[in-house]
C-alpha atoms as a PDB file:
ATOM      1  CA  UNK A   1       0.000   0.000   0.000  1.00  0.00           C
ATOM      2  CA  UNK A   2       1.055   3.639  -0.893  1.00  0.00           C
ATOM      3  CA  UNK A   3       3.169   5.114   1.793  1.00  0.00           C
ATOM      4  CA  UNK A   4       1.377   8.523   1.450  1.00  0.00           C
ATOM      5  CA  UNK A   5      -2.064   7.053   1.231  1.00  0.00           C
ATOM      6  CA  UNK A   6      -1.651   5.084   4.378  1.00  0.00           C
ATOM      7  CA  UNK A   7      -0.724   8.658   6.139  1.00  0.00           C
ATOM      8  CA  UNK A   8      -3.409   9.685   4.684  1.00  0.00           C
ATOM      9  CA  UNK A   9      -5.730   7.063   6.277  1.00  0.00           C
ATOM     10  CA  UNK A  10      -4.639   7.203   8.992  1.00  0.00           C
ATOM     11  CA  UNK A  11      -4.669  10.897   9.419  1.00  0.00           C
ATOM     12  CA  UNK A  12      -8.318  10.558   8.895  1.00  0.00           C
ATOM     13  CA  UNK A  13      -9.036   8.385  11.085  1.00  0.00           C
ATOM     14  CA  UNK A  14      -7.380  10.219  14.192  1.00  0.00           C
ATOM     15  CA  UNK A  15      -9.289  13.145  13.107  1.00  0.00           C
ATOM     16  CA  UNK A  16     -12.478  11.143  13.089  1.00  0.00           C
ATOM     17  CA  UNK A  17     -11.456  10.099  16.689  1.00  0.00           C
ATOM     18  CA  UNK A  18     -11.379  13.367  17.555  1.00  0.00           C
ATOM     19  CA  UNK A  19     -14.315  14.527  16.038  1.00  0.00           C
ATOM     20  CA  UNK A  20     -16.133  11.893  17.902  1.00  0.00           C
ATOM     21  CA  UNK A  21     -14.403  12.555  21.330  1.00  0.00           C
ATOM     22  CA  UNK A  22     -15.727  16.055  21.190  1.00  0.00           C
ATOM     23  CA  UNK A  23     -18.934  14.965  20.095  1.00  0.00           C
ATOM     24  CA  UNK A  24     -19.947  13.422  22.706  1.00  0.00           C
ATOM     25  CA  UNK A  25     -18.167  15.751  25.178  1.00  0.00           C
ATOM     26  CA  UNK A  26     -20.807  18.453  23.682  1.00  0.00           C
ATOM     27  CA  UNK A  27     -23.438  16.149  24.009  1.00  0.00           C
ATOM     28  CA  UNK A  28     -22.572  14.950  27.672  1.00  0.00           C
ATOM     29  CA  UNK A  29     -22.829  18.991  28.780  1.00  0.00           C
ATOM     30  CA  UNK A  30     -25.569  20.110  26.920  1.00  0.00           C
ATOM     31  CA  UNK A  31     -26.986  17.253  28.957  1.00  0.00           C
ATOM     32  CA  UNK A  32     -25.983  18.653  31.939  1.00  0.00           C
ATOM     33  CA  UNK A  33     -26.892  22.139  30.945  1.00  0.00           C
ATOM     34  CA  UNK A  34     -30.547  20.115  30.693  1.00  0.00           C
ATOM     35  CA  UNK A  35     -30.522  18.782  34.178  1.00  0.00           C
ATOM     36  CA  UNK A  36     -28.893  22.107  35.861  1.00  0.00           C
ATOM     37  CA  UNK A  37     -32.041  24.154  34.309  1.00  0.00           C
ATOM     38  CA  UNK A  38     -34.706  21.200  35.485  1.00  0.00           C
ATOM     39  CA  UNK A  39     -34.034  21.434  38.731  1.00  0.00           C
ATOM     40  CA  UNK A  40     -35.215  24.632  39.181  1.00  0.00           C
ATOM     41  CA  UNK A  41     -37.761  24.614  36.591  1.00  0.00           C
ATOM     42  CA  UNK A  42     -39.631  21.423  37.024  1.00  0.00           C
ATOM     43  CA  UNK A  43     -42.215  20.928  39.430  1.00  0.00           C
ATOM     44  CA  UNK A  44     -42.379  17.758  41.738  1.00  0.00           C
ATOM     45  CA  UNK A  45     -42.218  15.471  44.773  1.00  0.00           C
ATOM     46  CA  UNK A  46     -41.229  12.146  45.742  1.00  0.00           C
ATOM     47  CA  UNK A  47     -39.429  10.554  48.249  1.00  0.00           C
ATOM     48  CA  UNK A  48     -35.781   9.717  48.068  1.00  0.00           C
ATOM     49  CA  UNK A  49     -32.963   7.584  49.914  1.00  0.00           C
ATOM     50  CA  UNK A  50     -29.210   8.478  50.656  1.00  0.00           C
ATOM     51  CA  UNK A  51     -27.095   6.260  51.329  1.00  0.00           C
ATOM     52  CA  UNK A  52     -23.210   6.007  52.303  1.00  0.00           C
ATOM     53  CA  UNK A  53     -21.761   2.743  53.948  1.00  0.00           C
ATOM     54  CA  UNK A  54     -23.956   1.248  56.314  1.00  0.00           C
ATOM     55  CA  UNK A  55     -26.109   4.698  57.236  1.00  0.00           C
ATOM     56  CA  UNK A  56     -29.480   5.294  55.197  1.00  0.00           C
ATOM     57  CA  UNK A  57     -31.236   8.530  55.235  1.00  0.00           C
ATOM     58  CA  UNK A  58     -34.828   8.851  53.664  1.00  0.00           C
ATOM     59  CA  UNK A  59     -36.703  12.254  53.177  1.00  0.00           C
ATOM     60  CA  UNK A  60     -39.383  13.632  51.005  1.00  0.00           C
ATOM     61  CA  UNK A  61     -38.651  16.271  48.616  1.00  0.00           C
ATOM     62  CA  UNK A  62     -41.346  18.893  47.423  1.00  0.00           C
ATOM     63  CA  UNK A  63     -40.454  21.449  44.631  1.00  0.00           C
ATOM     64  CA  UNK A  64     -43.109  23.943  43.364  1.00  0.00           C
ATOM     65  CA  UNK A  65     -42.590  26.730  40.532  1.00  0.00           C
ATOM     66  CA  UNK A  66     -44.275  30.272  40.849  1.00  0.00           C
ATOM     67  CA  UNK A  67     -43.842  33.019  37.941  1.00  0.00           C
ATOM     68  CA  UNK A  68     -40.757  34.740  39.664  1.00  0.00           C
ATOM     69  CA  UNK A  69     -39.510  32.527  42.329  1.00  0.00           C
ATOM     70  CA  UNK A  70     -39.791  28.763  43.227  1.00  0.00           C
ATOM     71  CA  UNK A  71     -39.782  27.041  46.620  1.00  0.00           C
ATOM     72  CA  UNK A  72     -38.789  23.389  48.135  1.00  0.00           C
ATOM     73  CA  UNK A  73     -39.566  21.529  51.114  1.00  0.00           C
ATOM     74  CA  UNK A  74     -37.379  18.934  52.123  1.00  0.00           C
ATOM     75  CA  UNK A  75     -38.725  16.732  55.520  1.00  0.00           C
ATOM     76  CA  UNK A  76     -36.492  13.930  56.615  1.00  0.00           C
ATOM     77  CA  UNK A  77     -39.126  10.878  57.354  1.00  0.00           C
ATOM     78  CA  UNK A  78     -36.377   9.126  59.370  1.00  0.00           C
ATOM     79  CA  UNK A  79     -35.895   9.521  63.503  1.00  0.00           C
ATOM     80  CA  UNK A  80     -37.036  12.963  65.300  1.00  0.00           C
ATOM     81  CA  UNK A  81     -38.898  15.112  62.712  1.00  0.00           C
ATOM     82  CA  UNK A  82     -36.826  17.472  60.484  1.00  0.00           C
ATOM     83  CA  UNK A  83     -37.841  19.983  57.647  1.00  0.00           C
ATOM     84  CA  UNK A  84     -36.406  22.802  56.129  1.00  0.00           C
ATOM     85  CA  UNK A  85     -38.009  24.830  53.396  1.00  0.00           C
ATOM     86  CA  UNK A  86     -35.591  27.090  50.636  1.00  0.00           C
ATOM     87  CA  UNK A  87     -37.150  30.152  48.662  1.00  0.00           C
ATOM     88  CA  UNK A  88     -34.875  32.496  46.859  1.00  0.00           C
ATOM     89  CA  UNK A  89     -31.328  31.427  48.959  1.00  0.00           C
ATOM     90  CA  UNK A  90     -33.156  32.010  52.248  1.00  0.00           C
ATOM     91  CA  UNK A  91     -33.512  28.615  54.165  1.00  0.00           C
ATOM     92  CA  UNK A  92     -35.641  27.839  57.243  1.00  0.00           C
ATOM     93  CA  UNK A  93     -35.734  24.530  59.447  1.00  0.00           C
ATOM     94  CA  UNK A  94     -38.230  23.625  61.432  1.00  0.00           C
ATOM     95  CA  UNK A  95     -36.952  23.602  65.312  1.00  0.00           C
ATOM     96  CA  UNK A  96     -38.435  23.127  68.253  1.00  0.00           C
ATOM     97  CA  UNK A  97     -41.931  23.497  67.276  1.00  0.00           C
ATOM     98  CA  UNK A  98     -41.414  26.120  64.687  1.00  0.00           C
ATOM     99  CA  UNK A  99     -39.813  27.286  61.830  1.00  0.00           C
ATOM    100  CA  UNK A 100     -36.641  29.251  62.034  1.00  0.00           C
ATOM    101  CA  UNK A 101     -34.534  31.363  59.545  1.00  0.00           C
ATOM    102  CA  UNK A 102     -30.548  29.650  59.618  1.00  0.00           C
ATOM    103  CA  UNK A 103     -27.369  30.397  57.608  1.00  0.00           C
ATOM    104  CA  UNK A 104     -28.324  29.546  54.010  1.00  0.00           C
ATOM    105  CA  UNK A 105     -24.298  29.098  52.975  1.00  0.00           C
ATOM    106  CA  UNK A 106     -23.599  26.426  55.114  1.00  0.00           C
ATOM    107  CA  UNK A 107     -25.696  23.585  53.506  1.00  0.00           C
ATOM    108  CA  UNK A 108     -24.771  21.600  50.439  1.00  0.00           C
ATOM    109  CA  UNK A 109     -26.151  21.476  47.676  1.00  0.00           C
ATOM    110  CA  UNK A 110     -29.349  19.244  47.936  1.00  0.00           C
ATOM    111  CA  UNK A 111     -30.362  16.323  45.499  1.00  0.00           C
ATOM    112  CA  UNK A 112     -31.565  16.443  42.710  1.00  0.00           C
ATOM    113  CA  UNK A 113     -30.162  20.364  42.050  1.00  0.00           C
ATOM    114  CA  UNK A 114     -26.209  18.822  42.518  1.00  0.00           C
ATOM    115  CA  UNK A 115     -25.473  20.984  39.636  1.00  0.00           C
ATOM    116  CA  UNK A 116     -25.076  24.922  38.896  1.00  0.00           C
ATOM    117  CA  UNK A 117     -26.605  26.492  36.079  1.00  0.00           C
ATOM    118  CA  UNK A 118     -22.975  27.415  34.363  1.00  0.00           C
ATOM    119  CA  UNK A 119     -21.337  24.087  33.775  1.00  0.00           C
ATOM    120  CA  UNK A 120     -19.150  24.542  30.437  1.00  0.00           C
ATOM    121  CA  UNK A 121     -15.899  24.962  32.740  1.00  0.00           C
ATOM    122  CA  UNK A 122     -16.358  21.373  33.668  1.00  0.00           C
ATOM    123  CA  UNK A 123     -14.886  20.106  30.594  1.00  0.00           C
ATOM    124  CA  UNK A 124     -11.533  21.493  31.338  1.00  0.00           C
ATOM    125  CA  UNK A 125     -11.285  19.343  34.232  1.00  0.00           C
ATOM    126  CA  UNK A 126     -14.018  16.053  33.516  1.00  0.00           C
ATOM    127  CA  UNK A 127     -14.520  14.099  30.928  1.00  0.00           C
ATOM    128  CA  UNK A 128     -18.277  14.120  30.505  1.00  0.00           C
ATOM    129  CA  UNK A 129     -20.223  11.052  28.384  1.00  0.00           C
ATOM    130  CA  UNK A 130     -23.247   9.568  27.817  1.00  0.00           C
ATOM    131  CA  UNK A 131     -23.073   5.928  28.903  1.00  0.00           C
ATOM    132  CA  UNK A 132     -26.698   4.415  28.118  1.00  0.00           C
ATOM    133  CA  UNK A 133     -30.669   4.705  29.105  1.00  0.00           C
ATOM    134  CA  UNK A 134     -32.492   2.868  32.526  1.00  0.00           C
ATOM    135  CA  UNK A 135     -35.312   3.556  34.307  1.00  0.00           C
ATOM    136  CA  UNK A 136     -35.603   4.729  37.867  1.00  0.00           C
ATOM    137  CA  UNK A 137     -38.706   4.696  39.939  1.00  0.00           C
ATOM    138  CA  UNK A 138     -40.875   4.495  36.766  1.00  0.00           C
ATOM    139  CA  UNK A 139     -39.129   6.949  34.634  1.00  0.00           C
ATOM    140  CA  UNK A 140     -36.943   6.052  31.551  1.00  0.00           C
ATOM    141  CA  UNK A 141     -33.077   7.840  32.238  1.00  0.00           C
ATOM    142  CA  UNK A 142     -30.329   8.760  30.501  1.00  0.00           C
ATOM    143  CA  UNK A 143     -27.360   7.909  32.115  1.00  0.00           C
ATOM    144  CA  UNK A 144     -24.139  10.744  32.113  1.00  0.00           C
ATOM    145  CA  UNK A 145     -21.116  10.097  33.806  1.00  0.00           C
ATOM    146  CA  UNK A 146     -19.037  12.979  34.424  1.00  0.00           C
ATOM    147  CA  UNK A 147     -14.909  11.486  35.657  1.00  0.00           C
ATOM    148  CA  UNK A 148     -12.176  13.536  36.652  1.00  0.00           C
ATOM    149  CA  UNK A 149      -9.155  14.049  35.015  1.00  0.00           C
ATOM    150  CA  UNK A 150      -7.374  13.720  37.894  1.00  0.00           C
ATOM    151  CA  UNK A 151      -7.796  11.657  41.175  1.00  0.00           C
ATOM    152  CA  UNK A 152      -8.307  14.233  43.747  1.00  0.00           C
ATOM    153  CA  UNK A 153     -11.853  14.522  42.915  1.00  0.00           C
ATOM    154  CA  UNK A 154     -14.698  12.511  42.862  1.00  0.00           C
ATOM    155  CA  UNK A 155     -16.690  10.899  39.825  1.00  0.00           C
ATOM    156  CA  UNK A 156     -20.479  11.241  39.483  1.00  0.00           C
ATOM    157  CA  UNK A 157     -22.542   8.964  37.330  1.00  0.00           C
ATOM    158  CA  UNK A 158     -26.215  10.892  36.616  1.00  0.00           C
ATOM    159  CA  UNK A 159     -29.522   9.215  35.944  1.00  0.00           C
ATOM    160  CA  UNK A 160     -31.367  12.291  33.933  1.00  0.00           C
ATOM    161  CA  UNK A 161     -35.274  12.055  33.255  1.00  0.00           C
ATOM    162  CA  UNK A 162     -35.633  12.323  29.575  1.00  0.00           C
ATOM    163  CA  UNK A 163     -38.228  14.169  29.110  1.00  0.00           C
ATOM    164  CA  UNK A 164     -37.232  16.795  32.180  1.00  0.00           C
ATOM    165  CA  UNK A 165     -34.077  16.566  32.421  1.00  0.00           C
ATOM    166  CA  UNK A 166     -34.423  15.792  36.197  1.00  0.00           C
ATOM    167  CA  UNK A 167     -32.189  14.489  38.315  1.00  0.00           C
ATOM    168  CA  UNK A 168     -33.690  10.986  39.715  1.00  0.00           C
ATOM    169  CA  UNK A 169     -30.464   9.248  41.023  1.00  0.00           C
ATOM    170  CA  UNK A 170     -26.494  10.253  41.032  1.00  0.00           C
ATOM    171  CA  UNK A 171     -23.387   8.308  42.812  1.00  0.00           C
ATOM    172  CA  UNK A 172     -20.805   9.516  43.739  1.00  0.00           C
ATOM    173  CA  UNK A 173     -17.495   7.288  42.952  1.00  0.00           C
ATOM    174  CA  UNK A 174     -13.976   6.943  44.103  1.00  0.00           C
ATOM    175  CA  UNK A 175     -11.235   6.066  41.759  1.00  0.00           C
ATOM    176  CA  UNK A 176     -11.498   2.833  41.893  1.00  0.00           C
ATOM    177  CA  UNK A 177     -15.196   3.366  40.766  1.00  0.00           C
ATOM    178  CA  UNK A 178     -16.030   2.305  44.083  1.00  0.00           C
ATOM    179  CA  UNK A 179     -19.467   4.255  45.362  1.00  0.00           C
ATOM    180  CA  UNK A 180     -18.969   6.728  47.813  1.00  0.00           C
ATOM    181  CA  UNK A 181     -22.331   8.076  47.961  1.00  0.00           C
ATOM    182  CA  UNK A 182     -25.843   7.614  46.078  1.00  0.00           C
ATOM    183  CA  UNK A 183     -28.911   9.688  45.936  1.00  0.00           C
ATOM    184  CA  UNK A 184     -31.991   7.712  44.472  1.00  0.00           C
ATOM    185  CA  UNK A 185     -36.010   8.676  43.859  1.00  0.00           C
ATOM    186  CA  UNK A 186     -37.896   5.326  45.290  1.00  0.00           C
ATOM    187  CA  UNK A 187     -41.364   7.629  44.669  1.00  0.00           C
ATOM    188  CA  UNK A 188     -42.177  10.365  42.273  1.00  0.00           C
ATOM    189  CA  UNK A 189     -44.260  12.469  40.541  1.00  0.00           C
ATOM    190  CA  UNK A 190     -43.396  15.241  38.051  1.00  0.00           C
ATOM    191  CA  UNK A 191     -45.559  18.039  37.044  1.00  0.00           C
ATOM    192  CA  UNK A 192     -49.214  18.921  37.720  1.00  0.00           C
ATOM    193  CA  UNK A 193     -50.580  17.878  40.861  1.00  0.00           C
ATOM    194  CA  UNK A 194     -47.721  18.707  43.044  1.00  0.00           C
ATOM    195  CA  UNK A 195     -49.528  19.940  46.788  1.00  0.00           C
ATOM    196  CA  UNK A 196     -48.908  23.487  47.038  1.00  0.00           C
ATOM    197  CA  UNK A 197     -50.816  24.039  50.397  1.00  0.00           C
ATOM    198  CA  UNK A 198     -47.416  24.751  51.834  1.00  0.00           C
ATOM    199  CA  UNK A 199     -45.879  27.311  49.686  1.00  0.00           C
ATOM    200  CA  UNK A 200     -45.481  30.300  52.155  1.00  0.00           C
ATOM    201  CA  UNK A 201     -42.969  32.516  54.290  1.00  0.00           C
ATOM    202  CA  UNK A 202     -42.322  32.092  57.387  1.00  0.00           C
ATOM    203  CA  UNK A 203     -42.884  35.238  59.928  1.00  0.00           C
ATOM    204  CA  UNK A 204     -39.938  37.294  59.482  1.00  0.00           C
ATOM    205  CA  UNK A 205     -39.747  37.097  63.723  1.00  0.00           C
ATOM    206  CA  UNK A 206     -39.234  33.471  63.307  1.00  0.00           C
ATOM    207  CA  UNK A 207     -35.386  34.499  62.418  1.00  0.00           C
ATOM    208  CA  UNK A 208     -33.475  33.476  65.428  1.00  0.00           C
ATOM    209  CA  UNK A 209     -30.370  32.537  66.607  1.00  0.00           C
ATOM    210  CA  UNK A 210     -29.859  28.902  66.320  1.00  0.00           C
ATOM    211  CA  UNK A 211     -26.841  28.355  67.960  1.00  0.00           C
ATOM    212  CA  UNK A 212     -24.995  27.953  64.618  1.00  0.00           C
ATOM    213  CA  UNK A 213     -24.866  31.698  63.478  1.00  0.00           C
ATOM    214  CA  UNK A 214     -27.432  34.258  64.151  1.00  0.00           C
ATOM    215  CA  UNK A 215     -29.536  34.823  60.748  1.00  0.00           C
ATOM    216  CA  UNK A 216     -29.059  38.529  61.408  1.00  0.00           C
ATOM    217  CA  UNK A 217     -24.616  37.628  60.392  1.00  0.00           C
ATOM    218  CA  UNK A 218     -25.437  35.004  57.913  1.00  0.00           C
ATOM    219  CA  UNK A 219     -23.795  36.727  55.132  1.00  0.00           C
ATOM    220  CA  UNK A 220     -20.636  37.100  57.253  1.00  0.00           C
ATOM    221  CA  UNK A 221     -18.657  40.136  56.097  1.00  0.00           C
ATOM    222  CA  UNK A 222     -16.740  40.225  53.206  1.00  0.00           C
ATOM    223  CA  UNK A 223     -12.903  40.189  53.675  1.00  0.00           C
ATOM    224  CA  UNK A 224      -9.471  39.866  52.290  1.00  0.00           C
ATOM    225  CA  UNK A 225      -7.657  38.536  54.673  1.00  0.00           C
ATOM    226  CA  UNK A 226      -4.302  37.893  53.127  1.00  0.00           C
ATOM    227  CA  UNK A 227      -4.520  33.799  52.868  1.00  0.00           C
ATOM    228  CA  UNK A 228      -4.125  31.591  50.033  1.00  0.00           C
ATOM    229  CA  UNK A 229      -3.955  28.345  49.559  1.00  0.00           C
ATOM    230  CA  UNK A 230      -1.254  26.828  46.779  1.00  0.00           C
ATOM    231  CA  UNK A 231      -2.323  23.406  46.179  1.00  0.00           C
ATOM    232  CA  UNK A 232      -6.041  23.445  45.390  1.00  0.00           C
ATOM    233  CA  UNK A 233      -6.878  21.222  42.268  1.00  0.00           C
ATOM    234  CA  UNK A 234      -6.641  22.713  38.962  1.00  0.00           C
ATOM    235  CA  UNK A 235     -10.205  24.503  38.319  1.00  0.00           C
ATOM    236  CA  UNK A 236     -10.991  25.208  41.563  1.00  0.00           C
ATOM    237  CA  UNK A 237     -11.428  28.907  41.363  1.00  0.00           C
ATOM    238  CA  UNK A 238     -12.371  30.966  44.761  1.00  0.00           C
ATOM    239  CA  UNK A 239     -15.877  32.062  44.882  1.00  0.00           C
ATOM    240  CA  UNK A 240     -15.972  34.275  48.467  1.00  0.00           C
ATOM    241  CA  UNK A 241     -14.298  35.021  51.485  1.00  0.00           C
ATOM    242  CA  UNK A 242     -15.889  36.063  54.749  1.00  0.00           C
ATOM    243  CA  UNK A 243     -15.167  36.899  58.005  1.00  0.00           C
ATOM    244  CA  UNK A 244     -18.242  35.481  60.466  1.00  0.00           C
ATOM    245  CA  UNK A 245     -19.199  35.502  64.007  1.00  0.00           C
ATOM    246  CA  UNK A 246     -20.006  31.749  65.396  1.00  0.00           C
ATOM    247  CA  UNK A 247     -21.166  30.679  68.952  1.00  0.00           C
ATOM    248  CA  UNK A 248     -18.920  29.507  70.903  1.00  0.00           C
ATOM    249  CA  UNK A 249     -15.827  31.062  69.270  1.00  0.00           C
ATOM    250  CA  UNK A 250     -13.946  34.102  70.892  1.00  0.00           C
ATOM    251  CA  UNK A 251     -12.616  35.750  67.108  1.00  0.00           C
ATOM    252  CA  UNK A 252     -14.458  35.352  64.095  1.00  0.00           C
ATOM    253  CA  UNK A 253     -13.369  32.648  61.712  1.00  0.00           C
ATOM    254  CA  UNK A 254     -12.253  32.941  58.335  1.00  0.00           C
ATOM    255  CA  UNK A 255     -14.376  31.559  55.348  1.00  0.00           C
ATOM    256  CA  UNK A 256     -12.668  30.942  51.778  1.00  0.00           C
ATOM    257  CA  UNK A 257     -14.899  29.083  49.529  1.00  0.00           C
ATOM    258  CA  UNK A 258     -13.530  27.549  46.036  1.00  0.00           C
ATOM    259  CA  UNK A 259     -15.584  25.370  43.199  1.00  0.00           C
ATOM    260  CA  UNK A 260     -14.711  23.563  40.067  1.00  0.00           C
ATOM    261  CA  UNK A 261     -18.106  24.325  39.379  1.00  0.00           C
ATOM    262  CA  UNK A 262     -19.164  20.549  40.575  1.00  0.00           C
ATOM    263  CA  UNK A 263     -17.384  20.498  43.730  1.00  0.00           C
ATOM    264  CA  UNK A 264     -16.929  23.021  46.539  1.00  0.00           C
ATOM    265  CA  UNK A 265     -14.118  23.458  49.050  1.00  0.00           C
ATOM    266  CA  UNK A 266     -14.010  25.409  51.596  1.00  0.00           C
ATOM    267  CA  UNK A 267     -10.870  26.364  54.545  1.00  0.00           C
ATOM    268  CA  UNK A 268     -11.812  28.057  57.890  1.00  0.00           C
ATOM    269  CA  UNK A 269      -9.092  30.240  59.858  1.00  0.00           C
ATOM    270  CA  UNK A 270      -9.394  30.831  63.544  1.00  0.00           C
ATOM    271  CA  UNK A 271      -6.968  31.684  66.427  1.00  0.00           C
ATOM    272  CA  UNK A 272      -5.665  28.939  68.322  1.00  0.00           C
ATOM    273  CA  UNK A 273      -7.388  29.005  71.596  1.00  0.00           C
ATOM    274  CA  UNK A 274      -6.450  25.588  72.984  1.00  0.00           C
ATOM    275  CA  UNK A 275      -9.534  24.693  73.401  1.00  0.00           C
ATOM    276  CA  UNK A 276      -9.815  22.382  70.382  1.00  0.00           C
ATOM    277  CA  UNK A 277      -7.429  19.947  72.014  1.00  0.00           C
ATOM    278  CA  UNK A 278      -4.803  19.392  69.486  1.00  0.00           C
ATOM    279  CA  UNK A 279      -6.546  20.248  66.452  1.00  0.00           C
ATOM    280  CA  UNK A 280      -5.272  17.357  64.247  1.00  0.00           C
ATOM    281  CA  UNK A 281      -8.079  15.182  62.699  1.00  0.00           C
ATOM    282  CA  UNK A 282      -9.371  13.988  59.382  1.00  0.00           C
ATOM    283  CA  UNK A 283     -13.252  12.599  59.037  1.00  0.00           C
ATOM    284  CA  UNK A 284     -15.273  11.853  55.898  1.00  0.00           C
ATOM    285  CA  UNK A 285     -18.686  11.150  55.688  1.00  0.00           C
ATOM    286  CA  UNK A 286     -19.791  10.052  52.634  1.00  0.00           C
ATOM    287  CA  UNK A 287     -18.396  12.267  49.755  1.00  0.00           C
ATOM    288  CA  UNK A 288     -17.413  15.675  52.276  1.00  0.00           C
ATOM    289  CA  UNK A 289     -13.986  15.183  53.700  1.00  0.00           C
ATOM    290  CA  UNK A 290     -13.013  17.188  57.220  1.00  0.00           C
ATOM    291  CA  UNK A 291      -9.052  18.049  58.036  1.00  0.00           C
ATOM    292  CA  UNK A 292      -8.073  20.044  60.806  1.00  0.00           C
ATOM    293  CA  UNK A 293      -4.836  21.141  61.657  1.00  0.00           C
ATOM    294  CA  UNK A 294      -2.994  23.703  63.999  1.00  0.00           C
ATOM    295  CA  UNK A 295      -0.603  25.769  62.807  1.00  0.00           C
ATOM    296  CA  UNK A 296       1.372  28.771  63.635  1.00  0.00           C
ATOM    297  CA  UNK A 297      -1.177  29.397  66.408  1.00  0.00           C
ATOM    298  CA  UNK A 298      -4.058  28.786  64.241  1.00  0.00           C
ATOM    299  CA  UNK A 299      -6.736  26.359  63.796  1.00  0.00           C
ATOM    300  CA  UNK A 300      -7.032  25.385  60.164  1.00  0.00           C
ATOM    301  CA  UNK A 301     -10.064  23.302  59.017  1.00  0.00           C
ATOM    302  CA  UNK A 302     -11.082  22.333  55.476  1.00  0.00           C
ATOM    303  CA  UNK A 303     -14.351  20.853  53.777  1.00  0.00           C
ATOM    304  CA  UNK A 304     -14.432  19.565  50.818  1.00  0.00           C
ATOM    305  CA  UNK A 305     -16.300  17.611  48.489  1.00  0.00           C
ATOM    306  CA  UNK A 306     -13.400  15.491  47.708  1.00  0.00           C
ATOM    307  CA  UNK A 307     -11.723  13.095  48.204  1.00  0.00           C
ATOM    308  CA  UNK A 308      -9.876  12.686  52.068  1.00  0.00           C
ATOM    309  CA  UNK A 309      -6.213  13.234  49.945  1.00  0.00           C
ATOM    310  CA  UNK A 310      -7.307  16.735  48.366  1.00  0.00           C
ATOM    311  CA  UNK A 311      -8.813  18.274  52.052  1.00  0.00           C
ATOM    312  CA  UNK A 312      -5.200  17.247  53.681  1.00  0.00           C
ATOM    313  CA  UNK A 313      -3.233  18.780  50.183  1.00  0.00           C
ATOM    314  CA  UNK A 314      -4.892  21.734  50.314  1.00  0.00           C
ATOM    315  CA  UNK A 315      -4.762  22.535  54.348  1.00  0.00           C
ATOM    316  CA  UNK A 316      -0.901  21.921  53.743  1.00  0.00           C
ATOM    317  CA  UNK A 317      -0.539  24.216  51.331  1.00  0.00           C
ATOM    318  CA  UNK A 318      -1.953  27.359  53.182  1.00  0.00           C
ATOM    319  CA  UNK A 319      -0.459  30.068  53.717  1.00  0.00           C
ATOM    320  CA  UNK A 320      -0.649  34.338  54.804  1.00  0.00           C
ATOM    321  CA  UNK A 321       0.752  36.146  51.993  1.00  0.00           C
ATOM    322  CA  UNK A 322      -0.490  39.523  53.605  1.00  0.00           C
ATOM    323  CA  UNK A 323      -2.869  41.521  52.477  1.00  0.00           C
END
């Protein structure tokens, strides 16, 4: 065969590789572009289970659309009765008989809206593909896995509704594809009919302290402190940094929040008072990883939605570079 044909060939054939690599690349984020828009734009309930090693958690999920705003319910139907209803960032949880305004920047990101609305970044840092069609709790899915270039993040494999786009089960997976955590509808219902009986505010005097942060400070106060950290994963890209007032702590603490735009991270900075006992600790539970540290008479704590490797990286790495 004809040297220059066979270059040729196979010239061809690596572009059409290409060509098909980014292919499905576009099509695995205009997926996700779907599923980030559903979740606030598709009305519904059900009742769904988490799950990470041996614990089980199962809660209720209700998720109602108005013309300029949308609200959710979410009541945990496991042990002592919990419920906390979101409108427009605000959050209140229902607590000790009644329902009370709390710091809306200290909770996750709640299944099924895992994902924010600008999600073309991820590609820089995840490969993102389509991997096949199931059904979950009576609805047919299309299936998206979105894996990390690296391993100091976490995979997440996506069941999407395919004719909403919702979210109606995601796992969260190690790299050894190992799952870390899982989300899963058992019960659902999408669209009309969806009880609205409950969509209201709570009494502005129902925002009280909580003995997590008064609602009046839960903003914190914008700072620049001077800190940085050197080691974060590629992508990660800082979003804020606030100074806030917590009970039980003598100084403010620190707050410096990064995302890839999938995952968040997040390092608190306090004075070392001694009364943390040596400071030194790493937890996980399910997909969030906890490190503490002391160091240079501080207290150094980050949160991450990581792997344990990337919270313990990252803490290492910080520094004061002055303001």
């Amino acid at each position: 065969m004809d040297i220059a044909f066979c270059r040729v060939m196979l010239g061809g054939l690596l572009l059409a590789g290409v060509n098909a690599h980014a292919g499905e690349r576009q099509a695995g984020l205009d997926w996700l572009k779907i599923v980030a828009f559903a979740a606030h734009n598709t009305e519904y309930s059900g009742v769904f289970v988490y799950q990470y090693g041996n614990y089980v958690e199962t809660s209720r999920i209700t998720h109602v659309v108005e013309p300029d705003s949308e609200f959710e319910k979410l009541e945990r139907l496991d042990g002592p009765k919990q419920e906390i209803v979101r409108h427009h960032g605000q959050v209140w949880c229902y607590i000790n008989q009644k329902m009370v305004q709390v710091d809306s920047r200290q909770a996750r990101s709640k299944f099924p809206a895992l994902l924010p609305e600008q999600i073309s970044a991820l590609g820089e840092n995840y490969w993102i593909r389509e991997i096949g069609t199931e059904r979950v709790a009576g609805y047919n899915t299309q299936t998206i896995l979105i894996k990390p270039k690296d391993k100091l993040r976490y995979a997440h494999k996506i069941w999407a509704h395919t004719d909403s786009g919702l979210i109606l089960k995601v796992t969260v997976l190690d790299d050894r594809g190992q799952v870390v955590e899982q989300y899963a509808f058992t019960q659902l219902q999408i669209g009309r009919g969806v009880d609205r009986s409950w969509v209201k505010l709570p009494s502005p005097a129902d925002s009280v302290d909580i003995g997590v942060l008064p609602a009046t400070h839960s903003a914190g106060m914008p700072v620049n402190g001077g800190w940085v950290a050197d080691a974060l994963p590629a992508g990660f890209k800082k979003m804020m940094e606030i100074q806030r007032p917590i009970r039980g702590k003598l100084a403010p603490v620190t707050q410096l929040v990064f995302s890839d735009g999938l995952s968040a991270i997040s390092i608190f900075i306090e004075p070392d008072n001694g009364d943390e006992g040596d400071g030194d600790g790493l937890l996980s539970r399910g997909a969030v990883s906890l490190y503490s540290r002391v160091m240079n008479q501080h207290l150094f704590t980050v949160v991450g939605e990581t792997p344990p490797r990337t919270v313990m990286q990252v803490l290492d790495s910080v520094r004061y570079s002055g303001k």
